[in-house]
Protein backbone atom coordinates (compact mmCIF):
# COMPACT_ATOMS: atom_id res chain seq x y z
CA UNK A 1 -3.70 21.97 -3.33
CA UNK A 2 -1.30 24.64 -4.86
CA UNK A 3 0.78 24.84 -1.93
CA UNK A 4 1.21 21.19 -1.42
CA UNK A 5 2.39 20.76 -5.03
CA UNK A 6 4.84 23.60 -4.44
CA UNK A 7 5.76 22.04 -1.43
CA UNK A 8 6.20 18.39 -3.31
CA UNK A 9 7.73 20.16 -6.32
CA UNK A 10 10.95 22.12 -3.61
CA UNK A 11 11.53 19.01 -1.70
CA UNK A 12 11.48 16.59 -4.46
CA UNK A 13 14.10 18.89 -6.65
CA UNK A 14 16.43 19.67 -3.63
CA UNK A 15 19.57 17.28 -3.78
CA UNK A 16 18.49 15.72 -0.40
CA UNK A 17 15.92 14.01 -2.97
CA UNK A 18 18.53 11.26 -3.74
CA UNK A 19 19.45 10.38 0.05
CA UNK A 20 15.40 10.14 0.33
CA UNK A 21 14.82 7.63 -2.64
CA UNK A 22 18.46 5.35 -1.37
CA UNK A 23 16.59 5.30 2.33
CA UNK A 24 13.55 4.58 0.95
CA UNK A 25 14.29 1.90 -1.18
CA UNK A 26 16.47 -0.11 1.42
CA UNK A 27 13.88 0.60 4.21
CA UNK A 28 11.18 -0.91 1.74
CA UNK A 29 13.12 -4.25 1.00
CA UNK A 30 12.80 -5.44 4.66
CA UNK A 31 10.14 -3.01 5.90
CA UNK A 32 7.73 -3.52 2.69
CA UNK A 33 5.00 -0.93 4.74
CA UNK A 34 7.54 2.06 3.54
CA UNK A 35 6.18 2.52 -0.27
CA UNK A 36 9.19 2.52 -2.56
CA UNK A 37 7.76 2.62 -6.00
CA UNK A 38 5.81 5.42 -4.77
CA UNK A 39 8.69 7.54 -3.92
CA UNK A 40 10.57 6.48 -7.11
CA UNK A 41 7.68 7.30 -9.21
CA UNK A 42 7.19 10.72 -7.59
CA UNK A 43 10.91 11.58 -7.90
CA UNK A 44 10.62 10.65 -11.57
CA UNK A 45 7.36 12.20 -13.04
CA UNK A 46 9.37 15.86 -11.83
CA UNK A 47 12.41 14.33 -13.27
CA UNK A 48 10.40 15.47 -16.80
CA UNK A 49 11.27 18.56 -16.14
CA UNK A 50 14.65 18.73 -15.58
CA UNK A 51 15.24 17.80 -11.70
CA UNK A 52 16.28 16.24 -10.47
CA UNK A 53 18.29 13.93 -12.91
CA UNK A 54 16.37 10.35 -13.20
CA UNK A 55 18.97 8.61 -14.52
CA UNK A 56 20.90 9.59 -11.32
CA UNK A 57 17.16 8.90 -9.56
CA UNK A 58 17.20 5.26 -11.15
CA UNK A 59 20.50 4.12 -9.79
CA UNK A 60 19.89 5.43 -6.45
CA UNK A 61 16.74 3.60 -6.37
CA UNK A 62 18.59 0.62 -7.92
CA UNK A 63 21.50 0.63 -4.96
CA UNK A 64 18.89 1.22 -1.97
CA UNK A 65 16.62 -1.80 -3.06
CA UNK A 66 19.79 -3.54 -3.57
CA UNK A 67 21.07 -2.91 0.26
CA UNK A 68 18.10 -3.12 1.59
CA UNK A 69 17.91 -6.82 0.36
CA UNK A 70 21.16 -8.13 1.54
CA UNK A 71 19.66 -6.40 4.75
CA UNK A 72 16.88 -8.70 4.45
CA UNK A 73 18.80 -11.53 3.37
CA UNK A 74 21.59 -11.38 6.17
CA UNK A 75 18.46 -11.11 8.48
CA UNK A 76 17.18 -14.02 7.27
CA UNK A 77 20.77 -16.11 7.36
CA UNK A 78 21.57 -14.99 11.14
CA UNK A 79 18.38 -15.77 12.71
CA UNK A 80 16.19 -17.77 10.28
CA UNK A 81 18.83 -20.49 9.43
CA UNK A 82 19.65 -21.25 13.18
CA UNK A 83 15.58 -21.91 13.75
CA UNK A 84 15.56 -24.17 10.65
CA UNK A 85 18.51 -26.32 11.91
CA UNK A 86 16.47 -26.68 15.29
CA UNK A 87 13.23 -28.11 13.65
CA UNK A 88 12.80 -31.50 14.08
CA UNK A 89 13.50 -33.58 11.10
CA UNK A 90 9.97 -35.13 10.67
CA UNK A 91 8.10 -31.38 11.30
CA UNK A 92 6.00 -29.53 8.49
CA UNK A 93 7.61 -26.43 9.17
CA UNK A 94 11.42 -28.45 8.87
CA UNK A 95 9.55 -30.16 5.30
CA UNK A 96 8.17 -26.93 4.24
CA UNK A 97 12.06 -24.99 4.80
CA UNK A 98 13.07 -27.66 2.79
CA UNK A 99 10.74 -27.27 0.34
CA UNK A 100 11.69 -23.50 -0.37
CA UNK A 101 15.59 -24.66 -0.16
CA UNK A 102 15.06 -26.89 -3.17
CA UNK A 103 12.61 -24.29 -4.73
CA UNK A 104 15.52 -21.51 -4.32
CA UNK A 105 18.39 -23.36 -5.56
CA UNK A 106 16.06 -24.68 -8.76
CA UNK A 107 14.64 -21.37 -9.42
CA UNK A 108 15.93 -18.82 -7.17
CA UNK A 109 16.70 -15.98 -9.74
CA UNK A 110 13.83 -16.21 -11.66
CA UNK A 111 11.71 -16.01 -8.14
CA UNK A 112 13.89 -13.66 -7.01
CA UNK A 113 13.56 -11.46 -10.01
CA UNK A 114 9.68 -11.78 -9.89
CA UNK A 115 9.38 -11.11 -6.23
CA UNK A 116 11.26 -8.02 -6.30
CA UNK A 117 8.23 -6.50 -8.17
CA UNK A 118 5.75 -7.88 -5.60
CA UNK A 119 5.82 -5.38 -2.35
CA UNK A 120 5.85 -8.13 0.83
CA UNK A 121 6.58 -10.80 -1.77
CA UNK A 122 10.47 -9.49 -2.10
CA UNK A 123 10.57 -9.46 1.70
CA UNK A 124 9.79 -12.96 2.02
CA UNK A 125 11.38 -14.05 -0.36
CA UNK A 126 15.14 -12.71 0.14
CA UNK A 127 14.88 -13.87 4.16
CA UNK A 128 13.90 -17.24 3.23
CA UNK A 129 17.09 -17.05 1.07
CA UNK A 130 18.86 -16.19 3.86
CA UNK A 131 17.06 -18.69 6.15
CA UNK A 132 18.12 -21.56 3.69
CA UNK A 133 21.48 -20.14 3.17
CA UNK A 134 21.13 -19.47 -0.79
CA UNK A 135 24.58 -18.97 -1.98
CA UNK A 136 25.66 -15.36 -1.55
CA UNK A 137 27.18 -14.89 -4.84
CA UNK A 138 24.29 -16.36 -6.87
CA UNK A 139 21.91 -14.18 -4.96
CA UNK A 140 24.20 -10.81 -5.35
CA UNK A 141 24.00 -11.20 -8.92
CA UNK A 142 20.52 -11.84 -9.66
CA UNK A 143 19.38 -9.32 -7.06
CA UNK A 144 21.58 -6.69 -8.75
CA UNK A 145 19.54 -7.44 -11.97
CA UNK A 146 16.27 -7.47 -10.09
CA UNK A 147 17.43 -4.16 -8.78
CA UNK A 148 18.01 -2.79 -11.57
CA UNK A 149 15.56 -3.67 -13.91
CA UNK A 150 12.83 -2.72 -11.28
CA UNK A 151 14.62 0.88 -10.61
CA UNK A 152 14.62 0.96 -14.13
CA UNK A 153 10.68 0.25 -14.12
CA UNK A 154 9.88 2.64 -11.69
CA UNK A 155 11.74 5.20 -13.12
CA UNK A 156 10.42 5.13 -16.70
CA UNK A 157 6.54 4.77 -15.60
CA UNK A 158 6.94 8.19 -13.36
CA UNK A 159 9.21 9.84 -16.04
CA UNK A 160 6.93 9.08 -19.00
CA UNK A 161 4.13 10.18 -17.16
CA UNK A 162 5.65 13.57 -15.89
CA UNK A 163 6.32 13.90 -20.16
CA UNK A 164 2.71 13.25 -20.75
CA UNK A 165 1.31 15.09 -17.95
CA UNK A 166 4.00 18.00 -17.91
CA UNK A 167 1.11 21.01 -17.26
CA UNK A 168 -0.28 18.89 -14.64
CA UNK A 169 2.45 16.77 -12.50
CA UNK A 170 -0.35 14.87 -10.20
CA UNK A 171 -1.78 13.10 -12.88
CA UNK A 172 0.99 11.94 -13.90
CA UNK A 173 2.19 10.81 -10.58
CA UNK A 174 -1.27 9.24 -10.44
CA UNK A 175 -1.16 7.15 -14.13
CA UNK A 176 2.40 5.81 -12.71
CA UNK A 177 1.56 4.83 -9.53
CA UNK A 178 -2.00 2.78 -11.37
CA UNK A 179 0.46 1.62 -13.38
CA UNK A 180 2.53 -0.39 -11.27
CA UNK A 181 -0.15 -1.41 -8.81
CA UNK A 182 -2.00 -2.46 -12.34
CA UNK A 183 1.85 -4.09 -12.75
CA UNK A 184 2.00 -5.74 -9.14
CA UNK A 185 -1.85 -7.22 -9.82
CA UNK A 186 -0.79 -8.61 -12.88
CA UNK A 187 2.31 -10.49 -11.27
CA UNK A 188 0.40 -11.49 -8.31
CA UNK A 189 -2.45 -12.80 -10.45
CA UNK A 190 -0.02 -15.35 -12.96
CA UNK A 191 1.34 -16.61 -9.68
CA UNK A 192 -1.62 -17.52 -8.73
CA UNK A 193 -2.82 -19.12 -11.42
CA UNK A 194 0.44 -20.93 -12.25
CA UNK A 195 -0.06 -22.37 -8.31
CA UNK A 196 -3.29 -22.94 -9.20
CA UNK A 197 -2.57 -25.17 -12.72
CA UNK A 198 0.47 -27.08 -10.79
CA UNK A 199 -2.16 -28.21 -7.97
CA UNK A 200 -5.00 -29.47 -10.63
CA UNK A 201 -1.89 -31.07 -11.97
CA UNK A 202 -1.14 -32.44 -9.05
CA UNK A 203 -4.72 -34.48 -8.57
């Protein structure tokens, strides 16, 4: 166990940690089975003690997620938005696109901003802006603040937890990364509940 933490500890405080976390982060937005917050956490809890820098870790993190969703998003606008166009008028899957245009231009940053704490749930979310052709300018803005507050996130849960854990690194790896699942399953579970209320609503 020694030598894997030594081995964690030299590759996460070389400088080739900050090309890791950018890759990471923009793989994640469009490939969500590459675990992001993980990597930001890990980089962060050794960031307690001294290196590398997490500010410097935090706006990495921040620009990755941020290119990896306009990745996601001009996915979603070249091939997505051609399919919608083809779908005949009177099909569920034409009402439903429609349904998520409306949703996007009532509500986009605020499910944008949500989502981007949700791993999958980002993914889906910036292609279908693509798909419906969100404007480009709206969505560069409030994914910049998604990106940032959720870089900022990640960063402080790993770096607060290297400070409380500082004799004993993988625990405090551990208590960041149960934080932000704990995090993700609180998210996921006022979604549901708020989809939930709007359909008793509904009846």
């Amino acid at each position: 166990m020694e030598s894997v933490l030594d081995l964690l500890h030299h590759t996460v405080t070389s400088p080739w940690v900050y090309l890791v976390v950018f890759v990471v982060t923009a793989v994640d937005a469009f490939f969500p089975a590459v675990p992001g917050e993980t990597v930001v956490i890990t980089a962060s809890v050794f960031a307690a003690g001294g290196e590398p820098n997490v500010v410097a870790v935090i706006a990495v993190a921040a620009f990755g997620a941020l290119a990896g969703d306009h990745v996601s998003y001009g996915i979603g606008r070249g091939g997505g938005a051609h399919r919608v166009a083809r779908l005949p008028a009177d099909s569920r899957r034409r009402a439903g696109s429609e349904w998520a245009r409306r949703a996007v231009d009532r509500r986009g940053g605020m499910i944008l901003t949500t989502a981007r704490y949700v791993p999958g749930g980002r993914t889906a979310v910036t292609l279908t802006m693509g798909a419906v052709r969100y404007p480009l300018r709206s969505f560069v803005l409030y994914d910049a603040l998604a990106c940032g507050s959720w870089a900022v996130y990640c960063g402080l849960l790993g770096y607060f937890g290297g400070l409380a854990f500082a004799r004993d690194p993988v625990r405090g790896l551990l208590v960041g990364i149960g934080l932000s699942i704990a995090v993700t399953g609180l998210v996921e579970v006022a979604r549901w509940s708020r989809r939930r209320a709007r359909a008793t609503a509904r009846r």
